[in-house]
Protein backbone atom coordinates (compact mmCIF):
# COMPACT_ATOMS: atom_id res chain seq x y z
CA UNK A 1 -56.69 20.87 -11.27
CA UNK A 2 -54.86 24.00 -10.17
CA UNK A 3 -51.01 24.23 -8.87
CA UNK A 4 -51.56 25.31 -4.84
CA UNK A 5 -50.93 28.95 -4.50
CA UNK A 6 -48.42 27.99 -2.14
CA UNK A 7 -46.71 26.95 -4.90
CA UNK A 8 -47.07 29.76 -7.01
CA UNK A 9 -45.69 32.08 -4.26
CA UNK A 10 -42.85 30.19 -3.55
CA UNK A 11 -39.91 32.48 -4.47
CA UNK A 12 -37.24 30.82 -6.52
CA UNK A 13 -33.52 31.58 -5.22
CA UNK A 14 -31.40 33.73 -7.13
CA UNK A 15 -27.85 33.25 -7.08
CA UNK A 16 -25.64 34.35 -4.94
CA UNK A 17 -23.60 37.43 -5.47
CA UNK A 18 -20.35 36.50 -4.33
CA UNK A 19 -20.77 33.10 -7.12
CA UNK A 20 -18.15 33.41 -10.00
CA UNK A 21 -18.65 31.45 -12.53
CA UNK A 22 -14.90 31.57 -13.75
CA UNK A 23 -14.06 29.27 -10.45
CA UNK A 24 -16.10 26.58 -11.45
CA UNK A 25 -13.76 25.46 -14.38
CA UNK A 26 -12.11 21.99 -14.12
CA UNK A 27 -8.92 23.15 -14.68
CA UNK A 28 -5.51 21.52 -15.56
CA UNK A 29 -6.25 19.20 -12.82
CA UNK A 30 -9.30 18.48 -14.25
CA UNK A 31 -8.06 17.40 -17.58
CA UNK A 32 -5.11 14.84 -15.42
CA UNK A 33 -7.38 13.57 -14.11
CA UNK A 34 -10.00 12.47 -16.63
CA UNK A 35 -6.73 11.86 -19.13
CA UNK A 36 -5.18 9.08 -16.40
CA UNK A 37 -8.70 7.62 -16.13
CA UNK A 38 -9.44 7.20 -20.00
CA UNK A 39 -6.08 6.24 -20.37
CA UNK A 40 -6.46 3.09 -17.32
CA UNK A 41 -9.44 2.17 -19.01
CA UNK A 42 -7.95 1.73 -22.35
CA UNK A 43 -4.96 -0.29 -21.29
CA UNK A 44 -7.55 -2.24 -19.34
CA UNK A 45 -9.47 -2.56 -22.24
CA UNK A 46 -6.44 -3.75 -24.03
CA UNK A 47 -5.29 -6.31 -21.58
CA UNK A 48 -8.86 -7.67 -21.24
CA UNK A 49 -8.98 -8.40 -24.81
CA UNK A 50 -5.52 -9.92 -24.94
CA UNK A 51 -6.38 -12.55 -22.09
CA UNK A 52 -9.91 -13.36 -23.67
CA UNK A 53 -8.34 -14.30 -26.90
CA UNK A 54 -5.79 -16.30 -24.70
CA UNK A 55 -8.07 -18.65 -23.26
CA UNK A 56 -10.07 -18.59 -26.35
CA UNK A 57 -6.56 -19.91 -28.41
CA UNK A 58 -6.08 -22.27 -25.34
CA UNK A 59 -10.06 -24.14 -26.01
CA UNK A 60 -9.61 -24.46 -29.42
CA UNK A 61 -6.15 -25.80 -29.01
CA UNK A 62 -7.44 -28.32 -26.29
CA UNK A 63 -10.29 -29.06 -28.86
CA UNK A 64 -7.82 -30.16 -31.58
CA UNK A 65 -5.73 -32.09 -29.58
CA UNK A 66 -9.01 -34.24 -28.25
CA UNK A 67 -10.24 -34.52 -31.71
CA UNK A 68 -6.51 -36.01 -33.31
CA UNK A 69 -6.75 -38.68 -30.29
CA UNK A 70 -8.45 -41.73 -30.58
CA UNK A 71 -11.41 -42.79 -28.30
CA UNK A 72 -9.73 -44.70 -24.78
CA UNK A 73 -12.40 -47.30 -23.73
């Protein structure tokens, strides 16, 4: 199977002159930016931990309690 020579005359763009690649940086903003995001998703990292061993403290705290009292018919 051959490619279509449609395809083979396609030209392929070229880039434009007035393009400077020294604008395309991210920038001090750039670096805020991705900074404040890693550093809300550590603290919410943090805090999610904190609460899961919480409630995990608060089962096995119910679960002891149950187990010390006897049976109520």
């Amino acid at each position: 199977m051959t490619p279509s020579p449609l395809l083979a005359t396609t030209p392929t763009p070229s880039p434009s002159p007035s393009f400077n690649p020294d604008v395309v940086t991210p920038g001090p903003a750039g670096f805020i930016a991705i900074f404040l995001v890693t550093l809300v998703t550590v603290l919410l990292i943090i805090d999610m931990v904190r609460r899961i061993r919480r409630v995990r403290y608060r089962g096995e705290a119910q679960e002891r309690l149950a187990a010390k009292q006897p049976p109520q018919d």
